[in-house]
Protein backbone atom coordinates (compact mmCIF):
# COMPACT_ATOMS: atom_id res chain seq x y z
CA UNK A 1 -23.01 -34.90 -30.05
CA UNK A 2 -23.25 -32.55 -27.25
CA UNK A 3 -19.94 -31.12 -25.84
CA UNK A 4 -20.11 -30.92 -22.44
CA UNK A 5 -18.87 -27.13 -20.49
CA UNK A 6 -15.92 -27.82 -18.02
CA UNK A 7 -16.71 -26.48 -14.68
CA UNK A 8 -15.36 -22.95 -13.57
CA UNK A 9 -12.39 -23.65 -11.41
CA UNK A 10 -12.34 -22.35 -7.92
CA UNK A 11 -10.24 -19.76 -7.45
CA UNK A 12 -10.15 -18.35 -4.02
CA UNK A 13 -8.53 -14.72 -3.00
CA UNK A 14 -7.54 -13.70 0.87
CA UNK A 15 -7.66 -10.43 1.34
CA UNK A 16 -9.93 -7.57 1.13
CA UNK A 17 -7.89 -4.48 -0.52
CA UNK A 18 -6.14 -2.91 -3.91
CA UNK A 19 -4.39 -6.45 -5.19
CA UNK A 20 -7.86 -8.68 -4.24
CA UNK A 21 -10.24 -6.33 -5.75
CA UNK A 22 -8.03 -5.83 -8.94
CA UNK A 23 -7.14 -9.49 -9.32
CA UNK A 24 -11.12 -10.09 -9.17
CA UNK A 25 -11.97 -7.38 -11.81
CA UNK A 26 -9.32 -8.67 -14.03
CA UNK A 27 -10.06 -12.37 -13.93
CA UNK A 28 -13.83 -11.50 -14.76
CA UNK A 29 -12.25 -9.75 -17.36
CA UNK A 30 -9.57 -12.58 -18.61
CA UNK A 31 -11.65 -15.55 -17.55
CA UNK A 32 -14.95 -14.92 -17.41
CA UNK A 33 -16.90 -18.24 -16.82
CA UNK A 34 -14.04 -20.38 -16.48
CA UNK A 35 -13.28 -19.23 -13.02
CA UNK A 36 -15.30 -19.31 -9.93
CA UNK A 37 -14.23 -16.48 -7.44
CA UNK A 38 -14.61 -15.77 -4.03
CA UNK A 39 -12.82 -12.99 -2.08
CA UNK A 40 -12.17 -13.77 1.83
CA UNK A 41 -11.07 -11.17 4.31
CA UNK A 42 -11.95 -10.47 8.14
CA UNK A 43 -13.00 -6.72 7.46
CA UNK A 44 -16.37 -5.82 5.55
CA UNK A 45 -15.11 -2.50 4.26
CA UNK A 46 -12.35 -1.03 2.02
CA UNK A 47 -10.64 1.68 2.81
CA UNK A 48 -8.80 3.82 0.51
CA UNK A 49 -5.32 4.29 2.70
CA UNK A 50 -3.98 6.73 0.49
CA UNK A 51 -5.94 9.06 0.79
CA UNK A 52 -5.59 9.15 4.49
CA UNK A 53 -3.09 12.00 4.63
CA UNK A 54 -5.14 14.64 2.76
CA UNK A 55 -8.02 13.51 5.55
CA UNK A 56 -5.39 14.26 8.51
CA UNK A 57 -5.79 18.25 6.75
CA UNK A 58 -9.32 18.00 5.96
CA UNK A 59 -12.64 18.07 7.77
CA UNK A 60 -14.09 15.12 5.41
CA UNK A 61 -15.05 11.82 6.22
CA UNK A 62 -12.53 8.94 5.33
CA UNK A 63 -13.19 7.46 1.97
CA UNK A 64 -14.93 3.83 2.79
CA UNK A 65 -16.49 1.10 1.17
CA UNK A 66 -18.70 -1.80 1.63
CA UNK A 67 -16.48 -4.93 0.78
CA UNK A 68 -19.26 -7.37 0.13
CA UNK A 69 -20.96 -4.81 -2.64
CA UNK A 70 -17.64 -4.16 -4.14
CA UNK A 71 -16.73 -7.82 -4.53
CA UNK A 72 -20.34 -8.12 -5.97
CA UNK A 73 -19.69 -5.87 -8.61
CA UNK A 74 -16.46 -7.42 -9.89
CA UNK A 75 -18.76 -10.85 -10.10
CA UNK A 76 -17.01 -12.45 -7.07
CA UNK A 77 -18.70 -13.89 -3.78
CA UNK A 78 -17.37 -12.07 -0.55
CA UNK A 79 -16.91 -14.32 2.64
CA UNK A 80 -16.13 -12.73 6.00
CA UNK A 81 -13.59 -14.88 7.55
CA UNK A 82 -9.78 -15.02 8.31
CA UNK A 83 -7.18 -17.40 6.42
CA UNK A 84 -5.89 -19.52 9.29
CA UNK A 85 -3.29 -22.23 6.94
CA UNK A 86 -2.94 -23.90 3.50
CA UNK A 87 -2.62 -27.29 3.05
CA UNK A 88 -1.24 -27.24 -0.38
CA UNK A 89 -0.94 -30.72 -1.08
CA UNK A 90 -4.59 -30.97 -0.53
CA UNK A 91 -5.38 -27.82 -2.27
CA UNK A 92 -7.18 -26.82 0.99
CA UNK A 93 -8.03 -23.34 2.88
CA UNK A 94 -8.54 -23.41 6.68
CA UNK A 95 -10.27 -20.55 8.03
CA UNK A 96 -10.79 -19.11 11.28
CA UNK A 97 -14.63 -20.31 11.33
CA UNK A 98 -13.53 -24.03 11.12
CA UNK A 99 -14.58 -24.18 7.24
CA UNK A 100 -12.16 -25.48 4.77
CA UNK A 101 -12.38 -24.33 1.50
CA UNK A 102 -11.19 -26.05 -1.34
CA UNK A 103 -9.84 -24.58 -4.13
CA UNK A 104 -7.94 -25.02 -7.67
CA UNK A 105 -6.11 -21.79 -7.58
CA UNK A 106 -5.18 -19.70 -4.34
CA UNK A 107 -4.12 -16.01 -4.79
CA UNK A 108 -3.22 -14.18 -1.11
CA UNK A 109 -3.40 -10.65 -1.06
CA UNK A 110 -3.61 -9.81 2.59
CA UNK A 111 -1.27 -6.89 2.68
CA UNK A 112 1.54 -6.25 5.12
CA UNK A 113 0.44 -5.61 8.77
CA UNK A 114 1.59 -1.84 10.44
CA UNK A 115 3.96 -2.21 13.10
CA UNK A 116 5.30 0.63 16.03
CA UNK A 117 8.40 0.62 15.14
CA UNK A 118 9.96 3.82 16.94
CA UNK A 119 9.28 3.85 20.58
CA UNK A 120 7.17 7.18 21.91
CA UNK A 121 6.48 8.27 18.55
CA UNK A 122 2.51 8.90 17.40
CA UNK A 123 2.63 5.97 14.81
CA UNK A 124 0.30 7.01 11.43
CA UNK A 125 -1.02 4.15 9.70
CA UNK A 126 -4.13 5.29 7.91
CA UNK A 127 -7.51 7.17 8.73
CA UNK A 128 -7.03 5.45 12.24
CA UNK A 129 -4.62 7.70 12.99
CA UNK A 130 -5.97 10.87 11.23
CA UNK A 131 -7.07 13.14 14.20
CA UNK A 132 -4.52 12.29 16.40
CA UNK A 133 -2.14 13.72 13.63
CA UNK A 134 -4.75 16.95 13.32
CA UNK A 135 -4.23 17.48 17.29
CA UNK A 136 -0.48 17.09 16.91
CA UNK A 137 -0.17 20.16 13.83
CA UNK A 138 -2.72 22.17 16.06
CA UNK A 139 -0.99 22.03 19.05
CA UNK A 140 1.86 24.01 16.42
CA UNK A 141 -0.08 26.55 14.90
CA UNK A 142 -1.76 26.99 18.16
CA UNK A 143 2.18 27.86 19.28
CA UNK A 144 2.48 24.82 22.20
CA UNK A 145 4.80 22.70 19.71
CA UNK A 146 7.50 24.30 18.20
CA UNK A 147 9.22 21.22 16.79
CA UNK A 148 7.54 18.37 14.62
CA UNK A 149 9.36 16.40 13.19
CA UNK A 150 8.31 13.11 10.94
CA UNK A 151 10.27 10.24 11.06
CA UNK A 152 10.44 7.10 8.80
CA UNK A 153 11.76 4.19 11.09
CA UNK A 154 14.78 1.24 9.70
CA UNK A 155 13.04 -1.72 7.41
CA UNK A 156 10.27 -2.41 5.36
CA UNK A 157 8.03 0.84 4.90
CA UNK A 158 6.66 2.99 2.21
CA UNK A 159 7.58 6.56 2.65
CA UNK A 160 5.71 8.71 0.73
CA UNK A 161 2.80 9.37 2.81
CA UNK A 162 5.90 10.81 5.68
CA UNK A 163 6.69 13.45 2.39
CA UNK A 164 2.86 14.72 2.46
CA UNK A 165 2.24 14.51 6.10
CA UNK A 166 5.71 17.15 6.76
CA UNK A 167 4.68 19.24 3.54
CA UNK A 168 1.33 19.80 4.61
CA UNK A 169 1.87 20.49 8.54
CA UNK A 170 4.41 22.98 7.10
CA UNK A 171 1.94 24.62 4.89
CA UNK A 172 -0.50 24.84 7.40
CA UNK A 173 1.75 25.70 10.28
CA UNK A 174 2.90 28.67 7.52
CA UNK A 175 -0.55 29.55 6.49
CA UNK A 176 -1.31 30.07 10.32
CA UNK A 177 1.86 32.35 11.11
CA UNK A 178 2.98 30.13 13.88
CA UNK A 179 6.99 29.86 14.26
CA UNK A 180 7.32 25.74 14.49
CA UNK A 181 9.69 24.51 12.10
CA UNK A 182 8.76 20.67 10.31
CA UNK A 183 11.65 18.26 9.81
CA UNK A 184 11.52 15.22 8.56
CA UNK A 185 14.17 12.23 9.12
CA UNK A 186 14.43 8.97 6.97
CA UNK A 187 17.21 6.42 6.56
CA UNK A 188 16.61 7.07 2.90
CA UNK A 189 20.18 8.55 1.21
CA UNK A 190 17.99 10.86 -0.50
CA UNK A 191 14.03 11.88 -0.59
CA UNK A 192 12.09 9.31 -2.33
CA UNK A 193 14.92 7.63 -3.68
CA UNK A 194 13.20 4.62 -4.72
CA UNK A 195 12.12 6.98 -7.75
CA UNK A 196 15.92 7.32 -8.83
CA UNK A 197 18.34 10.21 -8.35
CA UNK A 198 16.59 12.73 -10.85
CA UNK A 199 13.04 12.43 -9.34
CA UNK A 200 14.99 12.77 -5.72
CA UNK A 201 16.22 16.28 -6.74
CA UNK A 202 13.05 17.14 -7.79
CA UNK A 203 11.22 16.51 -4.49
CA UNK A 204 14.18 17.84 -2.20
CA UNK A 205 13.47 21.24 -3.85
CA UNK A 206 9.53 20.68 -3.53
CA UNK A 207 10.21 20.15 0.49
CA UNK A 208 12.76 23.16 0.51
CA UNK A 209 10.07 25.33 -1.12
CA UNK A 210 7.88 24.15 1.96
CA UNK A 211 10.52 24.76 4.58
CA UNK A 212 10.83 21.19 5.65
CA UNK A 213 14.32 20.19 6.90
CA UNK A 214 15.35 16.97 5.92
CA UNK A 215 17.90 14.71 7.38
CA UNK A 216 18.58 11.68 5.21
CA UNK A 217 20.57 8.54 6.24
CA UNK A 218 19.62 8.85 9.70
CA UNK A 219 17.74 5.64 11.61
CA UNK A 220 15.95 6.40 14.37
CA UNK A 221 16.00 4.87 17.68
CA UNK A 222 13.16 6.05 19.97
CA UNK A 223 11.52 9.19 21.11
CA UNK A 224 13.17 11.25 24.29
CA UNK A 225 12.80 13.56 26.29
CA UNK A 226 14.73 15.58 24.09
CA UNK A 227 13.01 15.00 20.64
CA UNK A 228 13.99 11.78 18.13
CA UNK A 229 17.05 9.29 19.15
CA UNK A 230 19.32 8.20 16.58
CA UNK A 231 21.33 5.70 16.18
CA UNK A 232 25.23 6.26 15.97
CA UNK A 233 23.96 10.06 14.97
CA UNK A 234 22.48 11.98 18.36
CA UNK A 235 19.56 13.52 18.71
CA UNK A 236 16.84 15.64 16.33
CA UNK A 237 15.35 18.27 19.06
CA UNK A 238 10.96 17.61 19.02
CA UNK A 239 8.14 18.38 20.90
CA UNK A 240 6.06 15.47 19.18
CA UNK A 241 7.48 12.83 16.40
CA UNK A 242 4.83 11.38 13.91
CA UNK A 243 6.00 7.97 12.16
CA UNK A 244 5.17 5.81 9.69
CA UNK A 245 5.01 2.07 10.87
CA UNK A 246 7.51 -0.84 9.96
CA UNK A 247 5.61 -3.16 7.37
CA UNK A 248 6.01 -6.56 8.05
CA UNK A 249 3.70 -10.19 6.62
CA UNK A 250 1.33 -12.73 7.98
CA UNK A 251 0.90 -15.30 5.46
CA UNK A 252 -1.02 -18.22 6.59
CA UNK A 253 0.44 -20.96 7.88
CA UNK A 254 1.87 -23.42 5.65
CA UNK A 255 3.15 -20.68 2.86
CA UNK A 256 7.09 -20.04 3.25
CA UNK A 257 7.75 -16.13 4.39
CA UNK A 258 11.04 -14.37 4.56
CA UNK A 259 12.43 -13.16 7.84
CA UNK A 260 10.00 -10.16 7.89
CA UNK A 261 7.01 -12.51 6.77
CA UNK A 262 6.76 -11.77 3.24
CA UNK A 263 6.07 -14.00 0.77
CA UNK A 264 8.79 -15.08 -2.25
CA UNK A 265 7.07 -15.69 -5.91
CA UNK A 266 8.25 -15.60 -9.47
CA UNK A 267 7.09 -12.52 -11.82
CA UNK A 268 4.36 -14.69 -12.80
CA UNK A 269 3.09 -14.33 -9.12
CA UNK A 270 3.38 -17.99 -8.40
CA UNK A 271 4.64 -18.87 -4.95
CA UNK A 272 8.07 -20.71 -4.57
CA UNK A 273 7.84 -24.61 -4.43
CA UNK A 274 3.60 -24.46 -3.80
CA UNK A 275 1.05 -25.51 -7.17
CA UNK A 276 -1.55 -23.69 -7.41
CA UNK A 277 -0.72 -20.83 -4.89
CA UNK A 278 0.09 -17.02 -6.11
CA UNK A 279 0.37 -13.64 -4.26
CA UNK A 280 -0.06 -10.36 -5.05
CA UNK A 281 0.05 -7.26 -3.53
CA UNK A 282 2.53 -5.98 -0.05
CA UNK A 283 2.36 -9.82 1.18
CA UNK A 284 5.05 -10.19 -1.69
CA UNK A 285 8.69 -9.83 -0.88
CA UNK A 286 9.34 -7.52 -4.08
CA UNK A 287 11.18 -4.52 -1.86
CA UNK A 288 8.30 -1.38 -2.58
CA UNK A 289 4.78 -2.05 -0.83
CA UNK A 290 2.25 0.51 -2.93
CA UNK A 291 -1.31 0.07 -3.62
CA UNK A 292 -0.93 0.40 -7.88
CA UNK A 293 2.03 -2.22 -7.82
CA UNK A 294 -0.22 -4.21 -5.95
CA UNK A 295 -2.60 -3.64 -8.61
CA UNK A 296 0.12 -4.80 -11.40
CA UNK A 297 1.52 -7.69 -9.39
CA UNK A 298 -2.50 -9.16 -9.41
CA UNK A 299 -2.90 -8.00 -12.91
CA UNK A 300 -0.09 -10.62 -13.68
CA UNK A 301 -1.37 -13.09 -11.40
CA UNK A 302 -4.77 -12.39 -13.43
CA UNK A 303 -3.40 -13.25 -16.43
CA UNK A 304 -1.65 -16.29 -15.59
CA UNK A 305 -4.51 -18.17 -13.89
CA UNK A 306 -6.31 -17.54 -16.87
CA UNK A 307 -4.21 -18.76 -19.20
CA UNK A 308 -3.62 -21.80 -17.59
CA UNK A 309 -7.67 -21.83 -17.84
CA UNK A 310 -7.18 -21.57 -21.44
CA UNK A 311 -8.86 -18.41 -21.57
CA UNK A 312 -6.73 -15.63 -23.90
CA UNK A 313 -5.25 -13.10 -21.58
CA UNK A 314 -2.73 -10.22 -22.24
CA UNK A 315 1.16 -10.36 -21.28
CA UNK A 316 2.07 -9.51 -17.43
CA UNK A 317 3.18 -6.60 -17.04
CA UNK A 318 7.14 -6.25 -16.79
CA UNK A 319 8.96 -4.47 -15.97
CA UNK A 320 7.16 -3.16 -13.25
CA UNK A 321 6.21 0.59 -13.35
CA UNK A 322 6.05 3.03 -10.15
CA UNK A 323 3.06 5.65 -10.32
CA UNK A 324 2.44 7.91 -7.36
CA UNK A 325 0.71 10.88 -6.58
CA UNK A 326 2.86 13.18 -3.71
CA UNK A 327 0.79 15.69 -2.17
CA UNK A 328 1.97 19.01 -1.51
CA UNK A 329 0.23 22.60 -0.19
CA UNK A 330 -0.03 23.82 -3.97
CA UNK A 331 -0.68 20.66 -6.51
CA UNK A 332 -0.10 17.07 -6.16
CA UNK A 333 3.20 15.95 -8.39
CA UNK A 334 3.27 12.82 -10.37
CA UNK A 335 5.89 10.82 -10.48
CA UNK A 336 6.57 7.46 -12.71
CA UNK A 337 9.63 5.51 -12.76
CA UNK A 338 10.06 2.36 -14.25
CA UNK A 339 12.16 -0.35 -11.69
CA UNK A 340 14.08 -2.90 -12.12
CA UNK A 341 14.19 -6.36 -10.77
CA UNK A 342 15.39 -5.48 -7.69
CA UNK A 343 12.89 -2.85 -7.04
CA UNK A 344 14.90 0.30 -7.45
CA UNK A 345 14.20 3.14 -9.94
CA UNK A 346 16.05 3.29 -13.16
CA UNK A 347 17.52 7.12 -13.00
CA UNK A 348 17.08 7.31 -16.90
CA UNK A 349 13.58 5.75 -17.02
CA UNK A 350 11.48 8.17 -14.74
CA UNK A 351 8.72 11.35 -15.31
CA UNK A 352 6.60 13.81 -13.62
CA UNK A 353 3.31 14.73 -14.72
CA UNK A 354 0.92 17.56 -13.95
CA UNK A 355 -2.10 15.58 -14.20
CA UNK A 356 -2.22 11.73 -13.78
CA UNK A 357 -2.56 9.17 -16.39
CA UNK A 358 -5.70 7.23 -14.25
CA UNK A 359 -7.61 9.14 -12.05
CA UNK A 360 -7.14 8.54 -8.24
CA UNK A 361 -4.41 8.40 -5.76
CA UNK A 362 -3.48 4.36 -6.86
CA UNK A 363 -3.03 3.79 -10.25
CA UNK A 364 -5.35 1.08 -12.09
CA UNK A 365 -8.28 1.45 -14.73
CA UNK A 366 -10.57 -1.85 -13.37
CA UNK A 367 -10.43 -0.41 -9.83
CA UNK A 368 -10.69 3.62 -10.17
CA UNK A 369 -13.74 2.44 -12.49
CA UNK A 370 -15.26 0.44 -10.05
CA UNK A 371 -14.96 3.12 -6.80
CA UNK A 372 -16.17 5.32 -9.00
CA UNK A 373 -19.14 3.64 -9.87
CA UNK A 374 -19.55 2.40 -5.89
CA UNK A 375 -21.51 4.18 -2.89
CA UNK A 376 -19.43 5.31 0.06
CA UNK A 377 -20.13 3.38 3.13
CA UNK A 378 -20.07 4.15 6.71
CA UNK A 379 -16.68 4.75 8.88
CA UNK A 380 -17.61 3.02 11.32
């Protein structure tokens, strides 16, 4: 008697950056042929974000990727379209184009969308932004701008990319012998604190030993004539004011999003009240957006489709562990911290390395493996 082979379930994943490509790896990895994959996202590149602040210091060309050879190599087909709305009932995907794809399990990983979030200010959000922040710290050491300062604006935002950005203009402003000073404001009670109070000290002396001035618990307003508007608290004096954006979601329609759009799942990765439906990545509303928690939130998303696939798959990861690289003029320091449900560091349960456990900026072994391995495309 001949036993017949189920089918590969369909699994389709929206979005085209660190939580797709990870969740794709890993359920090649977990699944193999039980699960049918195709990746959907309305850009055909990948670009590595994170690595956009060095590039703002640096006459190199932005670290890019074609998306369709990428999603080749983790054994997924790529599809260049937009998610438009779910009909979950149906187990349906509306795009943009007018298809509908159906599907047995849905992942969304499309990110949180950048938002302007303090008026006037020059608002960084990746290698978009890059020489527009070069022509802002040469205007300093050129001695027209004697007062940057780098603001992190109220809500949803991920700040550590605002810590590099001040070091290195201070470096380089420094370096150049120009007389601007760098401050840097955040409504943050202390730097970084989402690694926990030890880890904070740590990187307040790192941006002392730059000569950044920081002003913490401060939310800014809007950019004046007279430098950066707070609320309740007056006015930091600047000549130009480079922020970080205001995160917010865009799930499709017909998936449930909190006030600032994100989406609320278990620690499986399963949304709330919808079969068959997960999310990974920023889109989540776990509190800290960052490209290697995106990578651990589709690692467990990974491993749950595939179990229910009846495929053997390792544990999801919990609790949840915070790996970043921070930049600075001499070395980059790493810092780990595990977090707690909530998404705040636990003081006692935090380190700093020299030299990182993976290699890259974002944490996760599939994906450094895979950029690695891939050709860099064109910016354009």
């Amino acid at each position: 008697m001949l036993l017949r082979t189920p089918a590969p379930r369909r699994v389709l994943v929206v979005g085209g950056g660190f939580a797709a490509l990870e969740l794709a790896l890993a359920l090649r990895e977990h699944a193999g042929a039980r699960a049918e994959v195709e990746l959907i996202a309305d850009q055909p590149v990948f670009r590595y974000r994170p690595a956009a602040t060095a590039e703002a210091f640096d006459t190199g060309e932005p670290l890019v990727h074609d998306l369709a050879r990428l999603t080749a190599r983790c054994g997924a087909r790529f599809r260049r379209d937009r998610a438009v709305s779910v009909l979950p009932t149906a187990r349906r995907l509306r795009l943009a184009s007018g298809a509908v794809r159906p599907y047995d399990a849905l992942v969304l990983a499309t990110g949180a969308r950048p938002r302007s979030a303090i008026p006037g200010a020059l608002t960084f959000r990746d290698q978009r932004d890059v020489r527009s922040v070069r022509d802002v710290v040469d205007e300093a050491v050129a001695g027209r701008a004697g007062r940057l300062v780098f603001a992190a604006p109220a809500g949803v935002s991920w700040t550590l990319p605002l810590y590099e950005l001040a070091m290195l203009a201070a470096r380089r402003i420094e370096d150049a012998g120009a007389a601007a000073c760098v401050t840097l404001v955040t409504p943050e009670r202390r730097p970084l604190e989402v690694f926990g109070r030890s880890a904070s000290g740590v990187v307040a002396a790192l941006l002392a030993d730059h000569g950044v001035h920081v002003v913490c618990n401060a939310l800014p307003r809007a950019v004046t004539r007279d430098g950066l508007e707070l609320h309740h608290d007056g006015c930091v004096p600047a000549d130009h004011v480079v922020a970080i954006p205001r995160l917010v979601g865009a799930p499709p329609a017909g998936v449930p999003g909190d006030w600032n759009g994100f989406v609320p799942t278990d620690r499986a990765g399963r949304v709330l009240e919808l079969d068959g439906i997960f999310a990974a990545g920023d889109v989540t509303a776990f509190p800290i957006k960052q490209g290697g928690l995106a990578i651990q939130q589709a690692e467990a998303v990974a491993a749950t489709i595939a179990g229910e696939l009846g495929a053997p798959a390792g544990a999801a990861p919990a609790p949840f562990v915070l790996r970043a690289a921070l930049l600075s003029a001499e070395r980059p320091l790493y810092l780990q911290c595990e977090l707690d449900d909530h998404g705040r560091g636990v003081d006692e349960r935090w380190s700093m390395r020299e030299e990182p456990e993976l290699p890259g900026k974002v944490a996760g072994r599939r994906l450094a493996a895979l950029l690695g391995a891939a050709p860099v495309a064109s910016a354009a």
